[in-house]
N, C-alpha and C. Protein backbone atom coordinates (compact mmCIF):
# COMPACT_ATOMS: atom_id res chain seq x y z
N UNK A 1 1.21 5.19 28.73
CA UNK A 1 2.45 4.62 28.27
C UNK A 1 2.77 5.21 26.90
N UNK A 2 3.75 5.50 27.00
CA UNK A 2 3.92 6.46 25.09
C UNK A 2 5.28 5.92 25.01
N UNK A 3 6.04 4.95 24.94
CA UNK A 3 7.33 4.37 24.57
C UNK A 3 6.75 3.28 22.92
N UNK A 4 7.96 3.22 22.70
CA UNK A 4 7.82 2.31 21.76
C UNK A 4 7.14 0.68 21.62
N UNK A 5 7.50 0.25 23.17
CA UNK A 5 6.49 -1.03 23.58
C UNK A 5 5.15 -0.99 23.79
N UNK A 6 4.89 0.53 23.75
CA UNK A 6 3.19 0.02 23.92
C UNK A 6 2.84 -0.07 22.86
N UNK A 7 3.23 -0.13 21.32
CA UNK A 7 2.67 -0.30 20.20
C UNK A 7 3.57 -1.60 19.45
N UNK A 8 3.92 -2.14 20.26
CA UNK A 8 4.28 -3.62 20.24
C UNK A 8 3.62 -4.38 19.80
N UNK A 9 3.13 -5.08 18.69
CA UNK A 9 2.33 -6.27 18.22
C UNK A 9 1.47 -5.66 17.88
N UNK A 10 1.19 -4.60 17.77
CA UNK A 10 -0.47 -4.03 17.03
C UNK A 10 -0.37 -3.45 15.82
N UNK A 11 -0.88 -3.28 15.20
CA UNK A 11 -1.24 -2.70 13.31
C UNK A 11 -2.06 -1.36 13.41
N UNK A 12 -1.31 -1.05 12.47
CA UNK A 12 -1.83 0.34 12.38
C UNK A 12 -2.11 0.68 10.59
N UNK A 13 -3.11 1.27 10.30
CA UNK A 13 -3.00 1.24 8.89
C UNK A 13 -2.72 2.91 8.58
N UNK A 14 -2.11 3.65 8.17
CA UNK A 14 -1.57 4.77 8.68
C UNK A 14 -1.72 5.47 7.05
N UNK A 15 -1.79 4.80 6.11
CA UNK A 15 -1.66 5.00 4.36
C UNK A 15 -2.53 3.86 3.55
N UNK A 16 -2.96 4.57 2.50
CA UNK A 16 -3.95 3.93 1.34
C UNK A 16 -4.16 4.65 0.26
N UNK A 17 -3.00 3.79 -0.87
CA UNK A 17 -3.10 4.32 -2.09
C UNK A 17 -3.85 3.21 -3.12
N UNK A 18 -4.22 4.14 -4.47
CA UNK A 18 -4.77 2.93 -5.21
C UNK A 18 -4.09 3.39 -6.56
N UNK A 19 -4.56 2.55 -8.04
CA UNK A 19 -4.46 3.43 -8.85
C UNK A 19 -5.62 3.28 -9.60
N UNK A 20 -6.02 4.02 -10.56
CA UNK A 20 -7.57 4.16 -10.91
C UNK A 20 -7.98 2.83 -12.25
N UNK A 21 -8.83 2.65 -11.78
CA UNK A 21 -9.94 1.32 -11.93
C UNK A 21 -9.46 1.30 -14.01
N UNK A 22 -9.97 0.33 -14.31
CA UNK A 22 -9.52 0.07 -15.52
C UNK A 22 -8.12 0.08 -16.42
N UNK A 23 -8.36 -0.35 -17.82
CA UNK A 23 -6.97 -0.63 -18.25
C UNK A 23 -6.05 -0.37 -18.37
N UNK A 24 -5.38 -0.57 -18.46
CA UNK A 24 -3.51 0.62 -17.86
C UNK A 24 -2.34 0.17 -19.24
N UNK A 25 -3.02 -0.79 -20.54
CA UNK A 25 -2.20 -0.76 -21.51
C UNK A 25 -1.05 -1.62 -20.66
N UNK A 26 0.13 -1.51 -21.38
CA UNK A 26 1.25 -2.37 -21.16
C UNK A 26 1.66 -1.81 -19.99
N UNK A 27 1.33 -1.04 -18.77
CA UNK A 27 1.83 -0.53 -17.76
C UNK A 27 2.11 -1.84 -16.48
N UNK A 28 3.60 -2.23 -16.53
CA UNK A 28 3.61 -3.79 -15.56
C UNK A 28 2.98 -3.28 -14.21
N UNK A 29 2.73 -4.83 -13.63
CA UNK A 29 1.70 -5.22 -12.21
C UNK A 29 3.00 -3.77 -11.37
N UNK A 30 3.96 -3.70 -11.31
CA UNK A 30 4.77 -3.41 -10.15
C UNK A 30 5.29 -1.99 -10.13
N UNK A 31 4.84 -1.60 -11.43
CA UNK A 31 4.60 -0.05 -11.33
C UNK A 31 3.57 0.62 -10.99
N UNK A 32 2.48 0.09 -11.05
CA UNK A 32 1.14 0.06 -10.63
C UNK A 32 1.07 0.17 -9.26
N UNK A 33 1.50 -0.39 -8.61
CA UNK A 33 1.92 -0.73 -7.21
C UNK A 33 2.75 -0.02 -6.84
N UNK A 34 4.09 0.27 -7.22
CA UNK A 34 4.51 1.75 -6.65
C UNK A 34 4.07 2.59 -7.03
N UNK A 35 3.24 3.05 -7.62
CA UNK A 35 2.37 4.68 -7.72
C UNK A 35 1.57 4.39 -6.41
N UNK A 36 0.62 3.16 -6.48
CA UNK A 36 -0.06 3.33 -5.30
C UNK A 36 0.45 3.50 -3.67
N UNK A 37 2.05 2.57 -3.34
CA UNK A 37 2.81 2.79 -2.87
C UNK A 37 3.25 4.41 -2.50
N UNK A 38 3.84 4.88 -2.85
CA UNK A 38 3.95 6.19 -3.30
C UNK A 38 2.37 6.95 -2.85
N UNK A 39 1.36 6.69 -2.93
CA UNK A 39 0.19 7.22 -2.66
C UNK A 39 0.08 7.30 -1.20
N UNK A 40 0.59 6.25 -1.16
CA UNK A 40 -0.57 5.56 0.67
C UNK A 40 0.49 6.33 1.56
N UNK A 41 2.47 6.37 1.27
CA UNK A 41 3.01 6.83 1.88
C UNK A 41 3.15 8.90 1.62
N UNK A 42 2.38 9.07 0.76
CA UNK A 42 2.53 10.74 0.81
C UNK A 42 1.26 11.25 2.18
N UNK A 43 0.15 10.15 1.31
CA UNK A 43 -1.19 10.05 2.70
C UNK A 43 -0.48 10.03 4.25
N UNK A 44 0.21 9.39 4.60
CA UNK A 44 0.02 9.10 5.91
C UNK A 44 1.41 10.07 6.22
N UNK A 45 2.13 10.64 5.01
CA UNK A 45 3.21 11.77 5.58
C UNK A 45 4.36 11.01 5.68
N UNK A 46 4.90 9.88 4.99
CA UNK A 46 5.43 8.93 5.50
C UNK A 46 6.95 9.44 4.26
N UNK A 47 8.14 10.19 4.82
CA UNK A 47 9.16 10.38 3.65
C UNK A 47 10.51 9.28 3.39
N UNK A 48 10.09 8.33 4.74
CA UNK A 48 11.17 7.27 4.58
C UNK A 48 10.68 5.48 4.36
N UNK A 49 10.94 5.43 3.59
CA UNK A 49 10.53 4.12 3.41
C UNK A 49 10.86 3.09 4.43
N UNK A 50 12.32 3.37 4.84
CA UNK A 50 12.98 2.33 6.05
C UNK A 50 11.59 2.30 7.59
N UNK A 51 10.93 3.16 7.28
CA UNK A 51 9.94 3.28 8.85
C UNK A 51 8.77 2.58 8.43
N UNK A 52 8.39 1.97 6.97
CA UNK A 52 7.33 0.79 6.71
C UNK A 52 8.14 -0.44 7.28
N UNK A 53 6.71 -1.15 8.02
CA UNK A 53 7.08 -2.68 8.53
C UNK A 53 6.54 -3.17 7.39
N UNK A 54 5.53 -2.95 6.77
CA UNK A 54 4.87 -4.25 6.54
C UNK A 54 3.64 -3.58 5.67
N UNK A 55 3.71 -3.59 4.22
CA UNK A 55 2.25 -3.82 3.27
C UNK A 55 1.41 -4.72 2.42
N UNK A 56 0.21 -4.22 2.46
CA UNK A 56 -0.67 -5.20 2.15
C UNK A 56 -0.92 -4.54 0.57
N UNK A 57 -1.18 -5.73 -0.38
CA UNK A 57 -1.47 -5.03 -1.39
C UNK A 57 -2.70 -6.35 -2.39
N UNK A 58 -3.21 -5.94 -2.68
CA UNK A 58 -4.34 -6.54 -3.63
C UNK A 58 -4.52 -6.27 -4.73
N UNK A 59 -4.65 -6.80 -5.87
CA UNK A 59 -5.11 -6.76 -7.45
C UNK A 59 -6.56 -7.06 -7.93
N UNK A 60 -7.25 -6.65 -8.60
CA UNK A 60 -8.41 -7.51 -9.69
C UNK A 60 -8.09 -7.42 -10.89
N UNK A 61 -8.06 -9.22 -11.08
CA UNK A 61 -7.57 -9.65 -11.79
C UNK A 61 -8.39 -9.94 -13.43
N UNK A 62 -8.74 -9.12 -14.47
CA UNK A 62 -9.90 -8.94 -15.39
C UNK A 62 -10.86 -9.02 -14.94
N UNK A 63 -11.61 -8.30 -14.04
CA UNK A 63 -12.94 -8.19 -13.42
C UNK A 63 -13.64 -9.68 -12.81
N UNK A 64 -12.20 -10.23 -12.07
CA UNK A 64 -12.71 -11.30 -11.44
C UNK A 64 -12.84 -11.55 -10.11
N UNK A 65 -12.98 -10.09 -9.54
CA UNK A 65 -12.58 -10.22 -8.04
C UNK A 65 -10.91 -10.14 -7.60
N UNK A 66 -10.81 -9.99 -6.33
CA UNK A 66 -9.61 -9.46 -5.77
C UNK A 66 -8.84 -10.76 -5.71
N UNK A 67 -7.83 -10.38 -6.61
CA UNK A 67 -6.57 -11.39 -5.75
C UNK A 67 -5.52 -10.69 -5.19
N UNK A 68 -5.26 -11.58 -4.04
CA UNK A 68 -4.33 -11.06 -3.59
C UNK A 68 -2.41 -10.98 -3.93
N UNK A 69 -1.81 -9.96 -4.05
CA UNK A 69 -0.82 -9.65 -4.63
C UNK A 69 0.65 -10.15 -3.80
């Protein structure tokens, strides 16, 4: 089956960007996140944004473990 319904309801993780570990100075949470953004979609070849459903994104928050974003 190779139509668009056979990938109906399933996840695919296709991109994974980060940005590098430690302090980033006054650099806000949401620029941070589009660089990594920007990362995960050059990774997976991805030049249109309109063809993302759906991302996951996570923070650590002063070396307290992951929260989620």
């Amino acid at each position: 089956m190779h139509n668009a319904t056979a990938f109906r309801h399933k996840v695919a993780v296709v991109g994974v960007g980060m940005t590098h570990q430690g302090d980033h100075g006054d650099v806000p949470d949401q620029v941070l996140a589009l660089h990594a953004l920007q990362e995960a979609m050059a990774v997976a070849g991805i030049e249109d944004k309109h063809r993302i459903n759906a991302i996951l994104g996570a923070r650590q928050y002063h070396g307290s473990g992951i929260d989620g974003v």
